[in-house]
N, C-alpha and C. Protein backbone atom coordinates (compact mmCIF):
# COMPACT_ATOMS: atom_id res chain seq x y z
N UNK A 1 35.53 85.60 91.65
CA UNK A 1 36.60 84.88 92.32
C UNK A 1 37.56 84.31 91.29
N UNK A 2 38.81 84.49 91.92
CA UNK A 2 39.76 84.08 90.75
C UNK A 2 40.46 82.48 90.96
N UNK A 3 40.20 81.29 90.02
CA UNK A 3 40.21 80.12 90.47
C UNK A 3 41.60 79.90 90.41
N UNK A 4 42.47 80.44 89.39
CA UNK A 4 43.80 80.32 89.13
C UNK A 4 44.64 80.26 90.58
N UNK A 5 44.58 81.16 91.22
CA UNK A 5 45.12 81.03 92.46
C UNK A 5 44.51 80.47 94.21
N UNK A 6 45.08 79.63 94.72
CA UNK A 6 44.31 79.30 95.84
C UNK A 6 44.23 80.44 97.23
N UNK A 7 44.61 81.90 97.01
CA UNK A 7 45.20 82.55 97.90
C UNK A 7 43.84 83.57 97.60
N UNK A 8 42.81 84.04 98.52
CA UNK A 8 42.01 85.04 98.25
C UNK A 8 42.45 86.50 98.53
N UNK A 9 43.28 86.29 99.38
CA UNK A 9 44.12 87.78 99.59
C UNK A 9 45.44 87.07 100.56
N UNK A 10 45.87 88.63 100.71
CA UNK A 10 47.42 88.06 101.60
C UNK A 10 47.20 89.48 102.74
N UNK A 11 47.78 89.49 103.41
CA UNK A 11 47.66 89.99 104.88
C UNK A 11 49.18 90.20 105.86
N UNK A 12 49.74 90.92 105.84
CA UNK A 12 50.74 90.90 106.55
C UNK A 12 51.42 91.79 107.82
N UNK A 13 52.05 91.99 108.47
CA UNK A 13 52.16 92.84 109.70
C UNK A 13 53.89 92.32 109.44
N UNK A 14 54.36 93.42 108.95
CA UNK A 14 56.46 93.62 109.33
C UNK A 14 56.65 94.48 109.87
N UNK A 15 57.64 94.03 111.13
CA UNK A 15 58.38 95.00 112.20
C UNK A 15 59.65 94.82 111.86
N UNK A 16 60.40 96.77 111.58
CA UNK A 16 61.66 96.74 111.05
C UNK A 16 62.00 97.51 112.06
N UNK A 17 63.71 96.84 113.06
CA UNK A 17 63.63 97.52 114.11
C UNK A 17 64.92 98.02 113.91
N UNK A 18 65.11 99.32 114.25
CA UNK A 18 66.56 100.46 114.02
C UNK A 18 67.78 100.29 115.07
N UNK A 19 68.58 100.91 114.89
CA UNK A 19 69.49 100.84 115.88
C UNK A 19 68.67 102.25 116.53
N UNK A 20 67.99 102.83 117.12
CA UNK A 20 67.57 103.66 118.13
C UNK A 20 66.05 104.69 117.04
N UNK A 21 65.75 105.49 118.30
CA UNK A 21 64.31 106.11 117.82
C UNK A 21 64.52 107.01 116.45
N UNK A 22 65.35 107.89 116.74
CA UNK A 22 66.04 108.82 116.06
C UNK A 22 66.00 108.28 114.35
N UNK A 23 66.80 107.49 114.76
CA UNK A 23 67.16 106.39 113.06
C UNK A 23 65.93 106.52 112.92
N UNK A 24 64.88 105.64 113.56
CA UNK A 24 63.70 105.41 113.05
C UNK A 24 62.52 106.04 112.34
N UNK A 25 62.97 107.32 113.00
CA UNK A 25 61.75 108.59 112.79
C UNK A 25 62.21 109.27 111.72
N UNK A 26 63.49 109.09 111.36
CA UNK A 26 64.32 109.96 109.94
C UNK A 26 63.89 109.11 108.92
N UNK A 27 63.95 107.61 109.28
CA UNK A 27 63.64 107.05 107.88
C UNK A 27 61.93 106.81 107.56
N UNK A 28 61.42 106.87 109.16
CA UNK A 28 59.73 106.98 108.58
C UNK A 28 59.73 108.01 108.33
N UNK A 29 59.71 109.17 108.29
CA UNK A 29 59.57 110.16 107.69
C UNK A 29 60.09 110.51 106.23
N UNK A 30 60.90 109.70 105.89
CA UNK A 30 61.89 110.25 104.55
C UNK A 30 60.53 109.12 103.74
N UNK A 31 59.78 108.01 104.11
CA UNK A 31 59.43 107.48 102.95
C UNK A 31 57.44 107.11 103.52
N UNK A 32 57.34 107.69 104.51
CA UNK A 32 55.99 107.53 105.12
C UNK A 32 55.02 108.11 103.22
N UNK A 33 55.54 109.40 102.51
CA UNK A 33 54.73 109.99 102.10
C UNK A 33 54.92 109.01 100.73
N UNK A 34 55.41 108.09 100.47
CA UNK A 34 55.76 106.98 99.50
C UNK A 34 54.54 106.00 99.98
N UNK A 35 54.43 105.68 100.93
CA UNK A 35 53.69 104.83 101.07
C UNK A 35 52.19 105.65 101.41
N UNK A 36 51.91 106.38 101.63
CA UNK A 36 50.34 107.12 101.64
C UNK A 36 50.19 106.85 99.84
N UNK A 37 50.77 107.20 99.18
CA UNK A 37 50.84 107.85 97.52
C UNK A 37 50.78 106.46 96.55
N UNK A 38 51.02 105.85 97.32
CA UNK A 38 51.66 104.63 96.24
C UNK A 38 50.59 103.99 95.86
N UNK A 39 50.33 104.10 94.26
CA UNK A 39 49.43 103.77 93.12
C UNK A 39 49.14 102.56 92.92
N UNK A 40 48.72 101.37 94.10
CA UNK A 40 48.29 100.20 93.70
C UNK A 40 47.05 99.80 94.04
N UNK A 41 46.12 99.67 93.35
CA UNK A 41 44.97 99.03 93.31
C UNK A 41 44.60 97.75 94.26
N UNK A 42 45.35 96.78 93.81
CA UNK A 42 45.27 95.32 94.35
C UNK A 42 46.04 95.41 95.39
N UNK A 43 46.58 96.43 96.11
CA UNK A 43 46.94 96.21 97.77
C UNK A 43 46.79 97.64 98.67
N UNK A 44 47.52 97.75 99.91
CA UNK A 44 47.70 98.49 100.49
C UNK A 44 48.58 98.57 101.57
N UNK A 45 49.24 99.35 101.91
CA UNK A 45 50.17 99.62 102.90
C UNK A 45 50.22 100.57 103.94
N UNK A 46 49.97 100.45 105.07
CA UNK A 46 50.13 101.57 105.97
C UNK A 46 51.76 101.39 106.90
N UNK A 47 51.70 102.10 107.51
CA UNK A 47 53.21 102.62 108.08
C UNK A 47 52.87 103.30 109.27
N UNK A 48 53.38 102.58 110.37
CA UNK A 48 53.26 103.07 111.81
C UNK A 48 54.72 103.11 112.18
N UNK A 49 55.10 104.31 113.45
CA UNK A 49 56.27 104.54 113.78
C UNK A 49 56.31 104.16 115.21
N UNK A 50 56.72 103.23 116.01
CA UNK A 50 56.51 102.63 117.35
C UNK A 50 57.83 103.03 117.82
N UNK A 51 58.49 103.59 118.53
CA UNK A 51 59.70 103.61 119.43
C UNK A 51 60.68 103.57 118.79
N UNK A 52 61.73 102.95 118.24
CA UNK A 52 62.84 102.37 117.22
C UNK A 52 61.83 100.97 115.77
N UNK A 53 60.85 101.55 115.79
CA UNK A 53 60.62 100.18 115.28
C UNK A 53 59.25 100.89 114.08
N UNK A 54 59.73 100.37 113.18
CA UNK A 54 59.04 100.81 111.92
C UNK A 54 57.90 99.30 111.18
N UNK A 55 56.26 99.78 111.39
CA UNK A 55 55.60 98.56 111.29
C UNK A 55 55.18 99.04 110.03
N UNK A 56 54.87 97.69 108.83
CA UNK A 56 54.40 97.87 107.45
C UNK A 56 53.26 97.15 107.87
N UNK A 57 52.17 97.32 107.41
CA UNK A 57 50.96 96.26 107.08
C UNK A 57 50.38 96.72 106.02
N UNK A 58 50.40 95.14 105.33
CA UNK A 58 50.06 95.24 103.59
C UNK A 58 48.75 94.00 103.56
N UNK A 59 48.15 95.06 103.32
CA UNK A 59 46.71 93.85 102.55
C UNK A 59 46.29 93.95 101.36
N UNK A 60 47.08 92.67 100.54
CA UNK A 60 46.85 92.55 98.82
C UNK A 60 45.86 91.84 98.55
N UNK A 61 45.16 91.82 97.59
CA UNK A 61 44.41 90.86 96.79
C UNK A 61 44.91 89.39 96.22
N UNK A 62 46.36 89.52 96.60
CA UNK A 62 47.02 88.27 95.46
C UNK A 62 48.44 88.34 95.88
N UNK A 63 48.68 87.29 95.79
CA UNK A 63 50.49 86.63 96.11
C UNK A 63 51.24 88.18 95.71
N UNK A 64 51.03 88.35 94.05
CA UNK A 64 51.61 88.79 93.00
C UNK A 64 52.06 90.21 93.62
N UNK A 65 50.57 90.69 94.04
CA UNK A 65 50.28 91.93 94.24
C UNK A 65 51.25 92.51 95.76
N UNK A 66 50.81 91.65 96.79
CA UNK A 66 51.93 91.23 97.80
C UNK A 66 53.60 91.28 97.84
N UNK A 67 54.09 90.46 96.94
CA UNK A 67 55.28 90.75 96.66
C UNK A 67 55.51 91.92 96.38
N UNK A 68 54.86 92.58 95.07
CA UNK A 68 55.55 93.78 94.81
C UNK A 68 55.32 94.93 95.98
N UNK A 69 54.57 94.67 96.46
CA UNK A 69 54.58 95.91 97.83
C UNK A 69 55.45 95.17 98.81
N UNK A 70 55.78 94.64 99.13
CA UNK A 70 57.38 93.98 99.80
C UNK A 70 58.24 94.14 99.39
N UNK A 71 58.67 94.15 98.38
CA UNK A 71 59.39 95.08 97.54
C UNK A 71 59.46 95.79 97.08
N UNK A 72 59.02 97.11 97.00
CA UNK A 72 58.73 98.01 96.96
C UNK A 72 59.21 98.80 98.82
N UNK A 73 58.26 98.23 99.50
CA UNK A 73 58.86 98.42 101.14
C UNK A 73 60.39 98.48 100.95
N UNK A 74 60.94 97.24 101.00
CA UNK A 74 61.93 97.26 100.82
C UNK A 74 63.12 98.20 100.46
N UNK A 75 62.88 98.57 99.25
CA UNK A 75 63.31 99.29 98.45
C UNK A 75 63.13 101.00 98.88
N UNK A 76 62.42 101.26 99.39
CA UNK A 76 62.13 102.61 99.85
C UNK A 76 63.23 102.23 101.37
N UNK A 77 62.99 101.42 102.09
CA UNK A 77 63.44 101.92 103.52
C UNK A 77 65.16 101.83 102.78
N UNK A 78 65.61 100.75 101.90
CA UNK A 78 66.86 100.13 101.60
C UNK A 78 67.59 101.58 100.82
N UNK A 79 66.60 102.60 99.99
CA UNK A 79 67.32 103.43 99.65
C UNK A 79 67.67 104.89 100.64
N UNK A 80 66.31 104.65 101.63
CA UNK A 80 66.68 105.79 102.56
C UNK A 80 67.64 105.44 103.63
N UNK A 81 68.14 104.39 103.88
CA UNK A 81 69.05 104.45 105.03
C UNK A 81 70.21 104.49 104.44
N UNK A 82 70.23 104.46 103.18
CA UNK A 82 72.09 104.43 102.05
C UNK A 82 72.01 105.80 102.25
N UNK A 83 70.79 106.47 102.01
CA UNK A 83 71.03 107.99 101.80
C UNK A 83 71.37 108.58 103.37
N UNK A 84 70.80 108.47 104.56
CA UNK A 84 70.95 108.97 105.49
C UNK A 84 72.42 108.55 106.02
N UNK A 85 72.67 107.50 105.95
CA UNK A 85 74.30 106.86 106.10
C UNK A 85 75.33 107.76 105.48
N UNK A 86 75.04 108.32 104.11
CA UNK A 86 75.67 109.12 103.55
C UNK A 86 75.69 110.31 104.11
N UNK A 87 74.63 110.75 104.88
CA UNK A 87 74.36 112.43 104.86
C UNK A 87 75.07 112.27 107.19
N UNK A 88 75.27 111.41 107.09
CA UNK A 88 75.96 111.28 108.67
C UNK A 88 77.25 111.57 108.92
């Protein structure tokens, strides 16, 4: 057990909701295989596709570890919808 921090893990459930299904299913699909792949130890992320609405759930070991898969999320959906915006 790590005393440094008072947080034993972190736990989260984000709903990112599109302007329609379509949107939704282009951008889970453009980064679903980012998040199966993604090389972190101290967390995890799965990715469900609900109607217009794109769910993350991340269970880290640590604040630290947490953030960077929030950002990371982030960053994947933030670069695929610049790209699909472009390709419209």
């Amino acid at each position: 057990m790590n005393f440094d921090s008072p947080l034993e893990s972190v736990k989260s459930d984000i709903a990112i909701e599109f302007e329609n299904q379509k949107q939704a299913k282009i951008i889970y699909d453009a980064i679903v295989l980012e998040f199966e792949t993604a090389p972190d130890y101290r967390s995890s992320m799965n990715l469900t596709l609900e109607e217009s609405r794109i769910l993350i759930r991340i269970n880290a070991e640590d604040s630290t570890s947490f953030r960077a898969s929030v950002n990371s999320a982030i960053k994947w959906i933030k670069l695929s919808l610049e790209i699909n915006n472009l390709t419209i």
